[in-house]
N, C-alpha and C. Protein backbone atom coordinates (compact mmCIF):
# COMPACT_ATOMS: atom_id res chain seq x y z
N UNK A 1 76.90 118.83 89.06
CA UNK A 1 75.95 118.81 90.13
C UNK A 1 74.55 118.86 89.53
N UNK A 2 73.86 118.19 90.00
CA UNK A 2 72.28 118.64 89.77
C UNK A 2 71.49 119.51 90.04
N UNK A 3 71.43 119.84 88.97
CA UNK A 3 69.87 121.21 88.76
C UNK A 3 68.70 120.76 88.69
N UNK A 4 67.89 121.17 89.31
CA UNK A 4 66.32 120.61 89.33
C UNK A 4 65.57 120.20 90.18
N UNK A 5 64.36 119.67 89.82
CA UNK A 5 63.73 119.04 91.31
C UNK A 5 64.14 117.73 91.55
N UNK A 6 64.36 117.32 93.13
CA UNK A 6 64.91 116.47 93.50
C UNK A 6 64.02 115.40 93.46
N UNK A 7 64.29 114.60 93.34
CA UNK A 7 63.27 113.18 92.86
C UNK A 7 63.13 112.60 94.56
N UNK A 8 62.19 112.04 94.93
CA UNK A 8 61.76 110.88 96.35
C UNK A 8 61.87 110.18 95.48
N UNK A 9 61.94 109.04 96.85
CA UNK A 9 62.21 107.82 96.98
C UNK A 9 60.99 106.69 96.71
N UNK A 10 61.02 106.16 96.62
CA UNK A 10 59.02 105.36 96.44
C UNK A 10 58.82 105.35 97.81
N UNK A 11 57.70 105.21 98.16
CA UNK A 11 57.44 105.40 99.27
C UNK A 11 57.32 103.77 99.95
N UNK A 12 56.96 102.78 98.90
CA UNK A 12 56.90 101.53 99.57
C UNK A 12 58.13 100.92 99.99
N UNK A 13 59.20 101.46 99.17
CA UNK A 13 60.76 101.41 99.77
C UNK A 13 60.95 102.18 100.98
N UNK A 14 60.21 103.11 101.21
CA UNK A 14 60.50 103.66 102.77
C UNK A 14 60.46 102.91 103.97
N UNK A 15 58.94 102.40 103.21
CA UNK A 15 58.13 101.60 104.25
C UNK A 15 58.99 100.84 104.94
N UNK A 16 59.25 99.89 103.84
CA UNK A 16 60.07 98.51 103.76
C UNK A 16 61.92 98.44 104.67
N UNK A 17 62.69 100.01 104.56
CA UNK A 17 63.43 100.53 104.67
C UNK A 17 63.23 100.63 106.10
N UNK A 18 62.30 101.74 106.57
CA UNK A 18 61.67 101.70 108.19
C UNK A 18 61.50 100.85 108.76
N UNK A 19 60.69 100.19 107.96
CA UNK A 19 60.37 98.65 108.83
C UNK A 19 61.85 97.97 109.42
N UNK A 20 62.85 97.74 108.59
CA UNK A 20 64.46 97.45 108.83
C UNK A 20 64.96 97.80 110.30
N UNK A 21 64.68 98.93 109.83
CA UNK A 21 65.48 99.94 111.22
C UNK A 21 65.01 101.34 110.84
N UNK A 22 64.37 102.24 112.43
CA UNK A 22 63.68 103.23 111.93
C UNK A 22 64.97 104.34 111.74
N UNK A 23 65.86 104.25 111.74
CA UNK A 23 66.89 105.16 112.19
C UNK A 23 68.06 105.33 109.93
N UNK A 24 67.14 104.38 109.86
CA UNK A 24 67.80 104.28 108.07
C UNK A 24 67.04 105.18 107.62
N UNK A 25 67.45 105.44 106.57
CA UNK A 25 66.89 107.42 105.79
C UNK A 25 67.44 106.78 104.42
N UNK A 26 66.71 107.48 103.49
CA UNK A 26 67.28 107.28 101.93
C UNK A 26 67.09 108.84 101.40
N UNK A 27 68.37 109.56 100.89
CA UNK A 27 68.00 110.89 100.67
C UNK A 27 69.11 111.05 98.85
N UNK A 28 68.87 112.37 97.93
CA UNK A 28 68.99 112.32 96.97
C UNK A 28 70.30 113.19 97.40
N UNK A 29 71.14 112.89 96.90
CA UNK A 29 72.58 113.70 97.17
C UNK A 29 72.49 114.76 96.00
N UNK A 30 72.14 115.81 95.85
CA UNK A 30 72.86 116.45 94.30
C UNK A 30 74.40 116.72 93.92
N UNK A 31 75.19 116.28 94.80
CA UNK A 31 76.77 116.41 94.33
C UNK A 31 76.92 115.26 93.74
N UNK A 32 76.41 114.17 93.78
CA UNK A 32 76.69 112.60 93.59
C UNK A 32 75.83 112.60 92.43
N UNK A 33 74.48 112.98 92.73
CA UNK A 33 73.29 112.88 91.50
C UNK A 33 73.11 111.17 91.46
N UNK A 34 72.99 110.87 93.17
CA UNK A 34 72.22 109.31 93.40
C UNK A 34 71.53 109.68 94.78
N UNK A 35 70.68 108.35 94.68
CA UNK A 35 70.10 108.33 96.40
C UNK A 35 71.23 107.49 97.06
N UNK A 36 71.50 107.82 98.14
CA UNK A 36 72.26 107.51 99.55
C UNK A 36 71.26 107.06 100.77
N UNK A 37 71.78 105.66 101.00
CA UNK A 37 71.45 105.26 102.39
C UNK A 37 71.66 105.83 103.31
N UNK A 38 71.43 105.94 104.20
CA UNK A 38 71.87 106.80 105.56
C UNK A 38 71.17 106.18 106.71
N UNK A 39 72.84 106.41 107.61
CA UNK A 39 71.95 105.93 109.19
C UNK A 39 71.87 107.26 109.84
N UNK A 40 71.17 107.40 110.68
CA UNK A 40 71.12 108.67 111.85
C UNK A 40 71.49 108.39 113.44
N UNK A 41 72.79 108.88 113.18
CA UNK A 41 74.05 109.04 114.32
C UNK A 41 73.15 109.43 115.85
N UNK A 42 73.58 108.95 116.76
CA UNK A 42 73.20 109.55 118.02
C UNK A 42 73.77 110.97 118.20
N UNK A 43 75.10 111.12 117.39
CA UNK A 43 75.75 112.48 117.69
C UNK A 43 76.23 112.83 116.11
N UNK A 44 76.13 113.98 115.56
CA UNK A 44 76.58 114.11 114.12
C UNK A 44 75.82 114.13 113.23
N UNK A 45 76.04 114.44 111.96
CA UNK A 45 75.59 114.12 110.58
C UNK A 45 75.02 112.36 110.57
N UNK A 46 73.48 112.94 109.42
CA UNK A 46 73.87 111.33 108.67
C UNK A 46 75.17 110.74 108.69
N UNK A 47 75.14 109.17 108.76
CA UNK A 47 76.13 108.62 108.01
C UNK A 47 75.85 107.79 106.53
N UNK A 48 76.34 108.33 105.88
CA UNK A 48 76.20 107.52 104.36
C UNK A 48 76.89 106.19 104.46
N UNK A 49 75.32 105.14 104.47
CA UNK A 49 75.97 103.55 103.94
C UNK A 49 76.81 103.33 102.67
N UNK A 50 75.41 103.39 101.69
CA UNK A 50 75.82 102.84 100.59
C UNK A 50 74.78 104.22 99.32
N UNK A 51 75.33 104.12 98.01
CA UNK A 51 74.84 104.97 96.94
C UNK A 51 74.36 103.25 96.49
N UNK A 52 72.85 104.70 95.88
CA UNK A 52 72.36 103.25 95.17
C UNK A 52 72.56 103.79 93.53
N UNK A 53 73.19 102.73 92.66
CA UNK A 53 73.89 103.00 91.39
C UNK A 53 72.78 101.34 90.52
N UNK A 54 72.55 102.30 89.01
CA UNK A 54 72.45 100.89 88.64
C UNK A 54 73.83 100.11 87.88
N UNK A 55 73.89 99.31 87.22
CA UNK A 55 74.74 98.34 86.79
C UNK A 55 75.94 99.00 86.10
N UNK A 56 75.53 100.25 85.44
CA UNK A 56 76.45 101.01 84.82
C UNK A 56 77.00 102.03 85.49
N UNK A 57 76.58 102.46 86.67
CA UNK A 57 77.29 103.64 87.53
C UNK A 57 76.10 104.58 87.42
N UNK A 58 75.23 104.25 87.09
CA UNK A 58 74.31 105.74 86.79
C UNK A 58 73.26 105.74 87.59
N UNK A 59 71.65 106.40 87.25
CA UNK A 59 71.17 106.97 88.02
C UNK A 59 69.86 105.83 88.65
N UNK A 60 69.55 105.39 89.27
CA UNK A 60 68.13 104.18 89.78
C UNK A 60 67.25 104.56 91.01
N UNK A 61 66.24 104.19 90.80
CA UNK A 61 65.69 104.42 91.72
C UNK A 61 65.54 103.37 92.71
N UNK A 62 65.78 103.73 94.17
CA UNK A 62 66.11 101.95 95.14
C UNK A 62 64.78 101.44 94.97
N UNK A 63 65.10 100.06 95.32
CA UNK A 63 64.17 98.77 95.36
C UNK A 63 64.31 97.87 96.11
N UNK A 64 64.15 96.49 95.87
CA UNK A 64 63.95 95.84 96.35
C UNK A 64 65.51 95.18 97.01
N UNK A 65 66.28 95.50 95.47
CA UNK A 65 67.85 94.80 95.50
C UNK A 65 68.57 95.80 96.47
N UNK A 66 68.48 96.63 96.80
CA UNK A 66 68.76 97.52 97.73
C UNK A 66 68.59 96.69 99.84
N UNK A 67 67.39 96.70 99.73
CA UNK A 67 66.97 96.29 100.89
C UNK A 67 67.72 95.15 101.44
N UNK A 68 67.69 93.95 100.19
CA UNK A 68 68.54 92.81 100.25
C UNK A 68 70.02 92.81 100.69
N UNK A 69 70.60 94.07 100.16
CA UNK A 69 71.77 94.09 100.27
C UNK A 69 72.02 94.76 101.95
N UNK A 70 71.22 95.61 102.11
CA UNK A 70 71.33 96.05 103.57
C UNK A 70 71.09 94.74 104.52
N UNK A 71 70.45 93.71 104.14
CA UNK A 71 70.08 92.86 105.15
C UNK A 71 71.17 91.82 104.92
N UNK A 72 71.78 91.45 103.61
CA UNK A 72 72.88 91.00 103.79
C UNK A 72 73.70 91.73 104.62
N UNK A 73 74.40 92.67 104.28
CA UNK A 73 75.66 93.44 105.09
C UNK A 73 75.36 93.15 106.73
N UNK A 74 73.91 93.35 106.95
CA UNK A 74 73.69 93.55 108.79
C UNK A 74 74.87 92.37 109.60
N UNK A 75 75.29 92.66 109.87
CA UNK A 75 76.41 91.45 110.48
C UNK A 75 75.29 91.01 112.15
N UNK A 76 74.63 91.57 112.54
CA UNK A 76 73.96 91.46 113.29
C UNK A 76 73.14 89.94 113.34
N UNK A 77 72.13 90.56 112.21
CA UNK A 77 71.15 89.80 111.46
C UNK A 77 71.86 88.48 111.03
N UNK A 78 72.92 87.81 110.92
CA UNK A 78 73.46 87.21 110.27
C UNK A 78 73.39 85.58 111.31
N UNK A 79 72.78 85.71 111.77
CA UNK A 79 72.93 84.45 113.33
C UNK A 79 73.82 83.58 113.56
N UNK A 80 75.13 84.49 113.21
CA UNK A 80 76.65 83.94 113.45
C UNK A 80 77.34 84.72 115.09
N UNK A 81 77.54 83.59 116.11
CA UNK A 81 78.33 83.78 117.40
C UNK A 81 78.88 84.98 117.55
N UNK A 82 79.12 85.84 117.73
CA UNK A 82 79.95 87.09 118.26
C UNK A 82 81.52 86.15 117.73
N UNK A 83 81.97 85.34 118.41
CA UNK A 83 83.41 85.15 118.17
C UNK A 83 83.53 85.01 116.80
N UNK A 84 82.70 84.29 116.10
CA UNK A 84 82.84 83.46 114.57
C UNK A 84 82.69 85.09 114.07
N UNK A 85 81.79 86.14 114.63
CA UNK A 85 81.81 87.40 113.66
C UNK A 85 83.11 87.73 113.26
N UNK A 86 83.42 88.23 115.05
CA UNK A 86 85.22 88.83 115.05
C UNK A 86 85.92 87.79 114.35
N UNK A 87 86.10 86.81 114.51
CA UNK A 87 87.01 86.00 113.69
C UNK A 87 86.76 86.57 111.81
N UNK A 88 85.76 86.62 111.42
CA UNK A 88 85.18 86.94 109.57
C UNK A 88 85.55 88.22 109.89
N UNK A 89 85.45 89.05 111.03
CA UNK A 89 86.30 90.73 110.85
C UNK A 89 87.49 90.62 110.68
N UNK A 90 88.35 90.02 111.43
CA UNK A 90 89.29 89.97 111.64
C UNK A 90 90.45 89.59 110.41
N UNK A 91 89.83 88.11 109.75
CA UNK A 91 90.48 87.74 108.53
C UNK A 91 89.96 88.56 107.17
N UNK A 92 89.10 89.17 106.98
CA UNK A 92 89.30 90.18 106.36
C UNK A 92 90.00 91.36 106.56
N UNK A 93 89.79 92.13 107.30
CA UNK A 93 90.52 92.85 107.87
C UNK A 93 92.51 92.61 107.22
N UNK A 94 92.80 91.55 107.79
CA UNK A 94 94.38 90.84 107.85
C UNK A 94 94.35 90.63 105.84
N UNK A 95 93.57 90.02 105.29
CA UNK A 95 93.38 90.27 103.75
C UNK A 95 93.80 91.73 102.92
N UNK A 96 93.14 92.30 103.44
CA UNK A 96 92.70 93.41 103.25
C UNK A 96 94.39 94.31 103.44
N UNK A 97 94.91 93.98 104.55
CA UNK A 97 96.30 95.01 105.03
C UNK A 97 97.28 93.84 104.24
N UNK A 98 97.37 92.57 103.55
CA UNK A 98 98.10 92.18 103.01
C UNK A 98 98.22 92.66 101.35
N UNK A 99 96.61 93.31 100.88
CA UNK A 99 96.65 93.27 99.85
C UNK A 99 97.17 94.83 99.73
N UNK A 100 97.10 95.41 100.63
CA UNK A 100 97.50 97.13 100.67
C UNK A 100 98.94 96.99 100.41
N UNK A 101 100.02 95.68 101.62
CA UNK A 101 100.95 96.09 101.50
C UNK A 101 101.80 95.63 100.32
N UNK A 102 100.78 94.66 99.65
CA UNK A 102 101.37 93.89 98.46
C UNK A 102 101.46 94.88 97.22
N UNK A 103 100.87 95.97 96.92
CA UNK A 103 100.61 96.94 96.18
C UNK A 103 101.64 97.84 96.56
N UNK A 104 101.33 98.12 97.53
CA UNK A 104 102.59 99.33 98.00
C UNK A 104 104.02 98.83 97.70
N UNK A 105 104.33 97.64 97.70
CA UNK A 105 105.96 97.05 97.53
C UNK A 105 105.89 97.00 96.37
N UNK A 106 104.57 96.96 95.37
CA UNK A 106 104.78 96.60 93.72
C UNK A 106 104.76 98.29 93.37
N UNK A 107 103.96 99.06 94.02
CA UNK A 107 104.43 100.48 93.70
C UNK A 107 105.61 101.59 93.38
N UNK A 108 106.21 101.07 94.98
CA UNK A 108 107.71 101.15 94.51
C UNK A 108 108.81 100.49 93.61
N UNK A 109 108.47 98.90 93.29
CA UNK A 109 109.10 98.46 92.64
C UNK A 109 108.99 99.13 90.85
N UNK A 110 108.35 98.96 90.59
CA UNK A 110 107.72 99.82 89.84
C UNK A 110 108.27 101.15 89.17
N UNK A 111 108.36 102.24 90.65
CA UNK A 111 108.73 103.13 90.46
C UNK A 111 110.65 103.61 90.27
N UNK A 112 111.08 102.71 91.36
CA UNK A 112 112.47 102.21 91.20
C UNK A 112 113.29 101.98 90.32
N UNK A 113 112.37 100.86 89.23
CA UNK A 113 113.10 100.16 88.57
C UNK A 113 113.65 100.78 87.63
N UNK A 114 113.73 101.93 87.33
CA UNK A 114 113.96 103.03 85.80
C UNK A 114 115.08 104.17 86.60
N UNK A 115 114.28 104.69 88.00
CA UNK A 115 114.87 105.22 88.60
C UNK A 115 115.80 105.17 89.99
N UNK A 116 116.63 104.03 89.55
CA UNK A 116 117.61 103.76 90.75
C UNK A 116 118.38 104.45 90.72
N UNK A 117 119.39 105.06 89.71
CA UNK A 117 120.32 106.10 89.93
C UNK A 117 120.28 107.03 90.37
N UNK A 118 118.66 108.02 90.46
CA UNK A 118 118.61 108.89 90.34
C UNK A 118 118.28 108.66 92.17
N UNK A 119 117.59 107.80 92.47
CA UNK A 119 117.21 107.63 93.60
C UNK A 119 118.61 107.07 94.60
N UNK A 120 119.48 106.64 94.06
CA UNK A 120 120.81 106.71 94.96
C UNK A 120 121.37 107.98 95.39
N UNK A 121 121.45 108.98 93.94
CA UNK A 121 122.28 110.13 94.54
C UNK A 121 121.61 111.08 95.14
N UNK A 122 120.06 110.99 95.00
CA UNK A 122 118.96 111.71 95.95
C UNK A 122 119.43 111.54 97.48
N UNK A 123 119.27 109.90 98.02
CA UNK A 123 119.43 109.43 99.15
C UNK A 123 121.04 109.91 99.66
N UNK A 124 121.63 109.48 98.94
CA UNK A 124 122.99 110.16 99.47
C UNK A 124 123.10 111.92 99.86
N UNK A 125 122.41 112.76 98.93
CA UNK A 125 122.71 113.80 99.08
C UNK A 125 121.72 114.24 100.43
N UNK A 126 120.55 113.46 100.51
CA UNK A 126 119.94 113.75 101.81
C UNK A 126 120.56 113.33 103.35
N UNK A 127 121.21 112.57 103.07
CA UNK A 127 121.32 112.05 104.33
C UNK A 127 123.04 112.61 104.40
N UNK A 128 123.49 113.14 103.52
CA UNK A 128 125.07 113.89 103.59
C UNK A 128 126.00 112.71 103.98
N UNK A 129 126.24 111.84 103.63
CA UNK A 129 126.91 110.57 103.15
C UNK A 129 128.04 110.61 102.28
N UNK A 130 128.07 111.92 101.83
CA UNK A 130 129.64 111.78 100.72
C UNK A 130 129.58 111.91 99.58
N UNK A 131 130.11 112.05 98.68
CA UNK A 131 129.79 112.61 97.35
C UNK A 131 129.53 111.76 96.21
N UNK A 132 128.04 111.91 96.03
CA UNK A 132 127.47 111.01 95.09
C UNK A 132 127.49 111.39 93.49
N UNK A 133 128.96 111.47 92.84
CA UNK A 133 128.27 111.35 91.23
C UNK A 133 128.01 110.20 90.69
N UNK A 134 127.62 110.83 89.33
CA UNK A 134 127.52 109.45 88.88
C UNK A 134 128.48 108.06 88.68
N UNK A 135 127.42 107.07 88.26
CA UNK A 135 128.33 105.99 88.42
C UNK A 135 128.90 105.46 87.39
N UNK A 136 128.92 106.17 86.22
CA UNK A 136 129.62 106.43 84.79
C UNK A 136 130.61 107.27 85.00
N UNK A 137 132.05 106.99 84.43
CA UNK A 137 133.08 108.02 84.07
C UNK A 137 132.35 109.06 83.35
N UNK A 138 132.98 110.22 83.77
CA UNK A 138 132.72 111.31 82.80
C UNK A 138 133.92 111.48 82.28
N UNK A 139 133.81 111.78 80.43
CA UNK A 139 134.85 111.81 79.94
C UNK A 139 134.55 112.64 78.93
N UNK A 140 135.76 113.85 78.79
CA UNK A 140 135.57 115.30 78.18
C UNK A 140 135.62 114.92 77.01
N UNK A 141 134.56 114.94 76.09
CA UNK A 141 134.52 114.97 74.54
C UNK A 141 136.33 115.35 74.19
N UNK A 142 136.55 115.23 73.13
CA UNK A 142 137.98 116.09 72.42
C UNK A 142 137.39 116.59 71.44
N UNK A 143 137.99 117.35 70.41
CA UNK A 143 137.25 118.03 69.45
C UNK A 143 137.66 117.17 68.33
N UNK A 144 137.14 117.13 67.48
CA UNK A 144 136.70 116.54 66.07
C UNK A 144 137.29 117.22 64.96
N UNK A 145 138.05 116.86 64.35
CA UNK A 145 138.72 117.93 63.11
C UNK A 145 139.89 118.62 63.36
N UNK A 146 140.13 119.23 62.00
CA UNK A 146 141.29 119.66 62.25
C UNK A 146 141.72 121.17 62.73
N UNK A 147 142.66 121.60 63.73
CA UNK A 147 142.20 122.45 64.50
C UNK A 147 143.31 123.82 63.11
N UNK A 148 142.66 125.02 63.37
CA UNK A 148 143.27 125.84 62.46
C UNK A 148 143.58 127.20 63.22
N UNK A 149 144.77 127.52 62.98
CA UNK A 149 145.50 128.11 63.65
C UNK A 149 145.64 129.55 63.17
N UNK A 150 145.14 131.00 64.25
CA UNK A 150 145.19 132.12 63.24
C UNK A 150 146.13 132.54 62.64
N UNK A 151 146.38 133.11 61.46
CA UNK A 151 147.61 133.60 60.91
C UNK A 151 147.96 135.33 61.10
């Protein structure tokens, strides 16, 4: 966490920021140790947009590339139809839950593939299905050598 005095923002980035929308805020997080966008909720806390990071993950002060990026994201601002929006929500959105579930089936596969045995006689013993040993004979060693008899 950060110790120290908290650094502002430039002020011509405020400006520029306000001018946007007066309801955007840029404030210094010390758990994060970045500045955070923020909108101001009709009901609630800030909401945190975006951290502003430079190229390496570390510490920057916002600018110009900042602003840009808020005015990209505005889906508003964008002078695309309401339907054509929902439609670009929508197929992302559907992207987005294909790529979740494509991961999740490679997760388990994944996890499975080493542990199927162990994961059969798990399932069996949960669901009380009948008696799951293994699926190898067990077969009692014999002893080795010659056996000697007390006198």
């Amino acid at each position: 966490m950060y110790k120290g005095i908290v650094p502002a923002p430039d002020s011509v980035f405020m400006k520029r920021l306000k001018r946007m929308d007066k309801k955007l805020d840029c404030l210094f997080f010390r758990e994060h140790e970045h500045f955070v966008i923020t909108y101001d909720r009709a009901t609630g806390d800030k909401a945190p947009i975006f951290m502003v990071k430079n190229d390496f993950g570390g510490f920057r002060q916002p600018d110009e590339r900042d602003i840009k990026t808020l005015w990209n994201a505005d889906c508003a601002r964008s002078g695309m139809s309401m339907k054509h929006r929902l439609n670009k929500m929508a197929y992302a959105s559907e992207l987005y839950a294909r790529e979740k579930r494509k991961k999740a089936t490679e997760m388990i596969r994944e996890r499975t593939v080493d542990d199927k045995r162990q994961l059969i006689n798990t399932f069996g013993k949960a669901t009380n299905a009948g008696k799951y040993n293994s699926t190898f004979r067990r077969i009692t060693p014999k002893p080795k050598g010659q056996s000697i008899s007390p006198i």
